[in-house]
C-alpha atoms as a PDB file:
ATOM      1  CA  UNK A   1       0.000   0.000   0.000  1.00  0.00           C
ATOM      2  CA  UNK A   2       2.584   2.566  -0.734  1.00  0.00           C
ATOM      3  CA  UNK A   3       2.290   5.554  -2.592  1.00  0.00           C
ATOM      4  CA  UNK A   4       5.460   5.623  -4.611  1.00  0.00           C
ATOM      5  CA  UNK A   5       5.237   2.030  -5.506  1.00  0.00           C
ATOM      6  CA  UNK A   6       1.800   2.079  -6.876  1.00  0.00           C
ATOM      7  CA  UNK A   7       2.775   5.079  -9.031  1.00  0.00           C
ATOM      8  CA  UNK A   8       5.288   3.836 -10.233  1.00  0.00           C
ATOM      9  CA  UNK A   9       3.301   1.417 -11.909  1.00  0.00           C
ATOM     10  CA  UNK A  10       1.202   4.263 -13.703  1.00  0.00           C
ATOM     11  CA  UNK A  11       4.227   5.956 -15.043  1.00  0.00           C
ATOM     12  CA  UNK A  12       4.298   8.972 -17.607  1.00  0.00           C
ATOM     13  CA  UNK A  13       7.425  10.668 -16.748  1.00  0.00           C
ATOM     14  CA  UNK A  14       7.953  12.327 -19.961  1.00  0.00           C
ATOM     15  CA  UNK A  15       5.468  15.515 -19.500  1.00  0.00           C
ATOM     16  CA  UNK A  16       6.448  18.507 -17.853  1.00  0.00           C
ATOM     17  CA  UNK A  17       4.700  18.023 -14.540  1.00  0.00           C
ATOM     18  CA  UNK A  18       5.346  20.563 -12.677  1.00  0.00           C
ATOM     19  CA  UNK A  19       3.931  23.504 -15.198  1.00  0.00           C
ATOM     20  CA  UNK A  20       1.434  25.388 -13.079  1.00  0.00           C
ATOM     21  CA  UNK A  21       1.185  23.246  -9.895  1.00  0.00           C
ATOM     22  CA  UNK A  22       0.907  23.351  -6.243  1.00  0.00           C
ATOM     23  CA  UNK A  23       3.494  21.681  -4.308  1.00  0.00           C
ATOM     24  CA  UNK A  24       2.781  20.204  -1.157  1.00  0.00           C
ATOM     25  CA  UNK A  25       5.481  18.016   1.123  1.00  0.00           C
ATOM     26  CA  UNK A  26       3.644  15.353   3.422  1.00  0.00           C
ATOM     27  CA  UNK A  27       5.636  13.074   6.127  1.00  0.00           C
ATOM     28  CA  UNK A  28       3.703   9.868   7.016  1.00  0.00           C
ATOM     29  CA  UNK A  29       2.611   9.570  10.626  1.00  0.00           C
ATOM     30  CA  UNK A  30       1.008   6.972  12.362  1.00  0.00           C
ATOM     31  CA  UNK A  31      -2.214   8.479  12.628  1.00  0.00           C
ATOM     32  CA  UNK A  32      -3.080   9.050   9.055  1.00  0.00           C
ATOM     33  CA  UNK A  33      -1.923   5.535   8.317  1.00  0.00           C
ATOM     34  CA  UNK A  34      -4.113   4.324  10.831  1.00  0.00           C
ATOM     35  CA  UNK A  35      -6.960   6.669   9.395  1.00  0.00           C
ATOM     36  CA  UNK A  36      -6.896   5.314   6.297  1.00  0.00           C
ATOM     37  CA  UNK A  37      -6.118   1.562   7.411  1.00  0.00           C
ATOM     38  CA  UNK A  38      -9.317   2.047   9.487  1.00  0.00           C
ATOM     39  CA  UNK A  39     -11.593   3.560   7.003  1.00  0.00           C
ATOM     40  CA  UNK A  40     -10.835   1.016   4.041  1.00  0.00           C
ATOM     41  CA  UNK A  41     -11.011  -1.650   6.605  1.00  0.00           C
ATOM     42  CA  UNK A  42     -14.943  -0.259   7.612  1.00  0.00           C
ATOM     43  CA  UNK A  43     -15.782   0.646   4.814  1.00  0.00           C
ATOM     44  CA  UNK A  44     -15.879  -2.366   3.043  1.00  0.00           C
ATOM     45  CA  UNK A  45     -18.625  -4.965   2.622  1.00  0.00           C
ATOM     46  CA  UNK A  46     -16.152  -7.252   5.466  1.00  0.00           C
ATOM     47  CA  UNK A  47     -15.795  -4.340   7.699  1.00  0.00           C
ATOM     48  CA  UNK A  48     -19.656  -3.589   7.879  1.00  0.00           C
ATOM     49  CA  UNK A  49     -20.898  -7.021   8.106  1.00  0.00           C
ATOM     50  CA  UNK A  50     -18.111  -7.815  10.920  1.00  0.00           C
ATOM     51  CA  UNK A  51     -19.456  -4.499  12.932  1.00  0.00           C
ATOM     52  CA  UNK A  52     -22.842  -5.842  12.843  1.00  0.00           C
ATOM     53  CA  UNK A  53     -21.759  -8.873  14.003  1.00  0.00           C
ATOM     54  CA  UNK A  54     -20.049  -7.224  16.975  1.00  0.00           C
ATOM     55  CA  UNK A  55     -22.810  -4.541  17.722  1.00  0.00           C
ATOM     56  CA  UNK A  56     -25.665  -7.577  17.430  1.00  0.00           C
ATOM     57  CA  UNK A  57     -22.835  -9.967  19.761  1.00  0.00           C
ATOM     58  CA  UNK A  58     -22.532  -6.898  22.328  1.00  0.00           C
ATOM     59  CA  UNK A  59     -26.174  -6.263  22.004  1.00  0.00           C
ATOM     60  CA  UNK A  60     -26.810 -10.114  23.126  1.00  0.00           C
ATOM     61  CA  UNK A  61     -24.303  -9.978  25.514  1.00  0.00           C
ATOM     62  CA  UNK A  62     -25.907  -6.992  27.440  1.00  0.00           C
ATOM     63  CA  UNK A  63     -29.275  -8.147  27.242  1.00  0.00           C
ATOM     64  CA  UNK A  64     -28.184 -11.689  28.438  1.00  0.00           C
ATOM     65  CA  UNK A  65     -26.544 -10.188  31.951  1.00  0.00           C
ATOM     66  CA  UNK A  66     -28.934 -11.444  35.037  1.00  0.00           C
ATOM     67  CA  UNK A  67     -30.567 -14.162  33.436  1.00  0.00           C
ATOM     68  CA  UNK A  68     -29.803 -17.905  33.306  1.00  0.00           C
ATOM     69  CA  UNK A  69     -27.083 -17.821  30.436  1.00  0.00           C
ATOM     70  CA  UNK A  70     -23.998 -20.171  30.205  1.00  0.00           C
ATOM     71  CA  UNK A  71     -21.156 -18.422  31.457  1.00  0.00           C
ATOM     72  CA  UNK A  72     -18.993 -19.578  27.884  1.00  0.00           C
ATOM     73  CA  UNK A  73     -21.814 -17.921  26.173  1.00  0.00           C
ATOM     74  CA  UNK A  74     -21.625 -15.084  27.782  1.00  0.00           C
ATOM     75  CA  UNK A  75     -17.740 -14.989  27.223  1.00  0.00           C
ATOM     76  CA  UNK A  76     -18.270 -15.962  23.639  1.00  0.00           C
ATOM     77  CA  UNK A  77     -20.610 -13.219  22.497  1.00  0.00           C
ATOM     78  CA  UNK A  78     -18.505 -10.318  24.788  1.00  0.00           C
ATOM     79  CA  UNK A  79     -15.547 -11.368  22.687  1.00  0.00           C
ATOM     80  CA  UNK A  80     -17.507 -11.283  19.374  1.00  0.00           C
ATOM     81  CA  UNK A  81     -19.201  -8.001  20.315  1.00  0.00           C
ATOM     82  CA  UNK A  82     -15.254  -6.628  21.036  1.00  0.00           C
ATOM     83  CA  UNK A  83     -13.515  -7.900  17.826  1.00  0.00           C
ATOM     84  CA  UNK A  84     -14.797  -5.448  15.466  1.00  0.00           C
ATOM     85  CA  UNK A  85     -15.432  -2.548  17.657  1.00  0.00           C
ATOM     86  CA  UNK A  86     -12.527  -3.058  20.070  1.00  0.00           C
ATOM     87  CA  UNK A  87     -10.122  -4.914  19.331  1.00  0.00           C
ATOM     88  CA  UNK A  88      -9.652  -4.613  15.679  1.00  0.00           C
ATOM     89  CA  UNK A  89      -8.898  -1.119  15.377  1.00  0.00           C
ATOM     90  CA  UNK A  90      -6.510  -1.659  18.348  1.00  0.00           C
ATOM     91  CA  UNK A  91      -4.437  -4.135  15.792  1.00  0.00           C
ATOM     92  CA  UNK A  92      -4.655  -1.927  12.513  1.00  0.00           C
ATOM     93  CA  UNK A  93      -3.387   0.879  15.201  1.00  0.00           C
ATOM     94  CA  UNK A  94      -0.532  -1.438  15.377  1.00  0.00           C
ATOM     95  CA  UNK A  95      -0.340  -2.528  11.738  1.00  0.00           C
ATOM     96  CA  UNK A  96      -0.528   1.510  11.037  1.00  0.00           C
ATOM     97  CA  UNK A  97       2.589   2.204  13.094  1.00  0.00           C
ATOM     98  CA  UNK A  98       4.379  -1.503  11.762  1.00  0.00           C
ATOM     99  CA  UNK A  99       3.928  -0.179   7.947  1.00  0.00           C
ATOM    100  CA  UNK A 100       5.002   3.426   8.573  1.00  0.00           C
ATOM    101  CA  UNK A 101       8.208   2.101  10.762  1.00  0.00           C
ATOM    102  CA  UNK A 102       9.104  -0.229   8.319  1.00  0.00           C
ATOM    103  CA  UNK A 103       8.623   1.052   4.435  1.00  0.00           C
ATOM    104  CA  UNK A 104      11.028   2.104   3.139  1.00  0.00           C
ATOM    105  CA  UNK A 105       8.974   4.608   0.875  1.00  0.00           C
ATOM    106  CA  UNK A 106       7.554   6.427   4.630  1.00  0.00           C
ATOM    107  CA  UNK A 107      11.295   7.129   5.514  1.00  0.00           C
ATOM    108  CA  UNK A 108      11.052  10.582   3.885  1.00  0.00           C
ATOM    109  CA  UNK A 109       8.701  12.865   2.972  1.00  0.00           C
ATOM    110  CA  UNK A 110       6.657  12.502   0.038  1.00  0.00           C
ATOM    111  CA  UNK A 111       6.397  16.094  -2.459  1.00  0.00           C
ATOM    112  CA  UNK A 112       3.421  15.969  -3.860  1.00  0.00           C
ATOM    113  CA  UNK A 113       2.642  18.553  -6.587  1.00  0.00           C
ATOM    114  CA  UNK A 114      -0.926  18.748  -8.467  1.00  0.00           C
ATOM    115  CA  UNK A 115      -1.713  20.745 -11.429  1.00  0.00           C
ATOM    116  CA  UNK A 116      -5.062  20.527 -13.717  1.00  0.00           C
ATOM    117  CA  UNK A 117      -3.124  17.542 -15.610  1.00  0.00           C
ATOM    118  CA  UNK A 118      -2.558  15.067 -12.848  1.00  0.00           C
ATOM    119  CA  UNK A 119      -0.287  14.607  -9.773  1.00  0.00           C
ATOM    120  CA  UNK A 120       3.707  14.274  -9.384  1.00  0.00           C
ATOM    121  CA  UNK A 121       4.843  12.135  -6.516  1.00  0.00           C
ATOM    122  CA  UNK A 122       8.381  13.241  -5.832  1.00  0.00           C
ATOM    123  CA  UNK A 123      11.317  11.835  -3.119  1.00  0.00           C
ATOM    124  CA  UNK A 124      14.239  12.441  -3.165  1.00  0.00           C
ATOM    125  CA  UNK A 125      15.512  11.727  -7.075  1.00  0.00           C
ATOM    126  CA  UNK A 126      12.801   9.785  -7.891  1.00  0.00           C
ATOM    127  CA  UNK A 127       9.629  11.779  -9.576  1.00  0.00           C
ATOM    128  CA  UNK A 128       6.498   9.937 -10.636  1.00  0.00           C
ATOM    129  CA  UNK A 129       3.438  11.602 -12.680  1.00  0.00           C
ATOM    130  CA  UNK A 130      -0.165  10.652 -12.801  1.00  0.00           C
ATOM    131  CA  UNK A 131      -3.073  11.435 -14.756  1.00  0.00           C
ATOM    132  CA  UNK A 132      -5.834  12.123 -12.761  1.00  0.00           C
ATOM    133  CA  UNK A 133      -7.757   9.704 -15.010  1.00  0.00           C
ATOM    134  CA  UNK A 134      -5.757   7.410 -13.053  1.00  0.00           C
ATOM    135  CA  UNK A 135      -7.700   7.551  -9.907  1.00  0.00           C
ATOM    136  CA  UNK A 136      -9.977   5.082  -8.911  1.00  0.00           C
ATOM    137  CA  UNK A 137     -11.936   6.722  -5.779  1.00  0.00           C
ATOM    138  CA  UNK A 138     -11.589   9.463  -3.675  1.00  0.00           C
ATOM    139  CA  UNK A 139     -12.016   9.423  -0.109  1.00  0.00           C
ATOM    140  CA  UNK A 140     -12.370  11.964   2.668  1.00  0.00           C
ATOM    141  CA  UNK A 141     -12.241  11.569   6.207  1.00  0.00           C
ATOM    142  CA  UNK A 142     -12.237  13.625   9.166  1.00  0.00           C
ATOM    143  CA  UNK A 143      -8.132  14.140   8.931  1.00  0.00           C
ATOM    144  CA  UNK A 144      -7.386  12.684   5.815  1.00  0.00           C
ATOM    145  CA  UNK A 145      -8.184  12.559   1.723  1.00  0.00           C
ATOM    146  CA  UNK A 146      -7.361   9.213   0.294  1.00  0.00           C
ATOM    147  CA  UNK A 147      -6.412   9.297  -3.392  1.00  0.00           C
ATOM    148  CA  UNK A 148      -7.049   5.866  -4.512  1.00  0.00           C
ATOM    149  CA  UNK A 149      -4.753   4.469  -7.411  1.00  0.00           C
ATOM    150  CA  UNK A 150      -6.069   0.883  -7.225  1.00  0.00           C
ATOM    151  CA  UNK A 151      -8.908  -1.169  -4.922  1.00  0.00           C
ATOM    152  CA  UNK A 152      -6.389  -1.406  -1.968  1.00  0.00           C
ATOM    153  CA  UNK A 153      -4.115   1.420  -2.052  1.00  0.00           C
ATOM    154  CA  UNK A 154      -3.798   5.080  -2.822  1.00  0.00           C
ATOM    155  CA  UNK A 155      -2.191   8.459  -1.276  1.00  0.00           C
ATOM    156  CA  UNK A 156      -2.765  10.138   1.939  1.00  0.00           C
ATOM    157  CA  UNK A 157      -3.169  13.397   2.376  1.00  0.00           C
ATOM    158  CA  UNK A 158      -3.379  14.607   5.714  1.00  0.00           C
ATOM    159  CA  UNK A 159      -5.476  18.295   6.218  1.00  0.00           C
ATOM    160  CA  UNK A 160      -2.745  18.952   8.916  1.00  0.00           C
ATOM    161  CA  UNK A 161       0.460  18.775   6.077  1.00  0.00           C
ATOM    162  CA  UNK A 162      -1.518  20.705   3.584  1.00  0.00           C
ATOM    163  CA  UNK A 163      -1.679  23.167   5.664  1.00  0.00           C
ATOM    164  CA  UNK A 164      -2.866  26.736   3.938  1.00  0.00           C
ATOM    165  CA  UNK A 165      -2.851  24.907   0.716  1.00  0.00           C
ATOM    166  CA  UNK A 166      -5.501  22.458   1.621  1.00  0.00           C
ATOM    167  CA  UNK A 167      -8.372  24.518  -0.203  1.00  0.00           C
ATOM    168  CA  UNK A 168      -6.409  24.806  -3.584  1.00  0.00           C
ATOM    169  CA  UNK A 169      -5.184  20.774  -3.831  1.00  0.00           C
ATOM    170  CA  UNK A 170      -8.696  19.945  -2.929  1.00  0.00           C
ATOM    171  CA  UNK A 171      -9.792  22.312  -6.030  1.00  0.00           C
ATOM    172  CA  UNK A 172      -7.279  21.112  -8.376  1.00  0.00           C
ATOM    173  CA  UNK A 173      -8.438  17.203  -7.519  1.00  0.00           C
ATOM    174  CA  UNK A 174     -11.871  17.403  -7.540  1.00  0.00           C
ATOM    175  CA  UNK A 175     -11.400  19.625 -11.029  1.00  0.00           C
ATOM    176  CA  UNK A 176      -9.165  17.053 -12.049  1.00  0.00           C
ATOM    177  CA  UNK A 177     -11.499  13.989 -11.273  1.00  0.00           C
ATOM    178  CA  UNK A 178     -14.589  15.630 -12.790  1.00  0.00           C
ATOM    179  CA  UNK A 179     -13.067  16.583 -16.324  1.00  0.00           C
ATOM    180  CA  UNK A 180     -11.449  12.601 -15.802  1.00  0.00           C
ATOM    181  CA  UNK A 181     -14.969  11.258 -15.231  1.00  0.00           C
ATOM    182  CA  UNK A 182     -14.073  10.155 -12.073  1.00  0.00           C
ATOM    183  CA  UNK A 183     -17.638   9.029 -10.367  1.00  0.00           C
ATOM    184  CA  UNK A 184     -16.563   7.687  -7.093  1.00  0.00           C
ATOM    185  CA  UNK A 185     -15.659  11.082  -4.946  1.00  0.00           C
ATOM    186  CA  UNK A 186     -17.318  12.577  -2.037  1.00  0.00           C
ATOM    187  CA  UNK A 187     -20.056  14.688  -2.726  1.00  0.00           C
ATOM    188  CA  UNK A 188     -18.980  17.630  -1.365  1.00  0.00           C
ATOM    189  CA  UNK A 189     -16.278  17.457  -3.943  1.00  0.00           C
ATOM    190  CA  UNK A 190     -18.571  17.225  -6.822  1.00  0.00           C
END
């Protein structure tokens, strides 16, 4: 799920990408990791069928308390009711901090610069455009936009590194994924 890698895959580094753009440098943290680890985890058909299992599991479980109910039932269902809602965004928390400790793409920041053509994904020497037709989804969150290049993976953009520019990347995206024909973006950037 790394940025870099997955553009490198969609390669068109003979244009002059930078022509016009905004230029925005992001380090990865934890916490936007995690805030995209968690969203594509719950958003997906998995992730919404496992937190209704959990919710209906805690549900039982609470509703069970005081009356005549095996005590491994009761264990059962509390630890059902836990896995999606408790426990499993404890573990991507620690897959989140695993992947940003340990890619080697995370171990500097990532320039991003966007222009009505597409997005450049620059570290160090290596620069990488993309056409905004590209993009498969866009994805915002309370902290993060999610710029996904494939089902599973994309780039993060965290509100807090785009700092004053946030307004004007978020413009040139959602201008970019409209003249693409890019249907699957939130719908307060349509």
């Amino acid at each position: 799920m790394s940025d870099l890698q997955d553009i490198t895959e969609n390669v068109n580094s003979d244009r002059d990408e930078n022509a016009d753009g905004v230029s925005v440098t992001v380090n990865m943290r934890v916490k936007y990791m995690y805030s995209f680890l968690f969203q594509h985890v719950h958003r997906s058909v998995q992730g919404l069928i496992g937190v209704g299992i959990s919710v209906a599991a805690l549900v039982m479980f609470f509703t069970s308390i005081g009356k005549n109910v095996d005590g491994t039932r009761m264990f059962i269902m509390l630890v059902i009711g836990l896995l999606f809602t408790v426990i499993n965004p404890i573990l991507l928390l620690f897959r989140a901090a695993k992947q940003v400790a340990l890619s080697p793409v995370y171990k500097q920041p990532l320039t991003y610069v966007f222009s009505e053509q597409g997005m450049t994904v620059k570290q160090g020497e290596q620069s990488q455009f993309m056409e905004w037709s590209r993009l498969v989804m866009v994805r915002k969150t309370a902290s993060v936009l999610i710029l996904y290049t494939n089902r599973n993976s994309g780039s993060i953009l965290a509100y807090q590194e785009l700092g004053e520019k946030k307004d004007e990347v978020i413009r040139l995206i959602t201008e970019g994924c409209r003249s693409a024909g890019i249907k699957r973006v939130p719908k307060s950037m349509r």
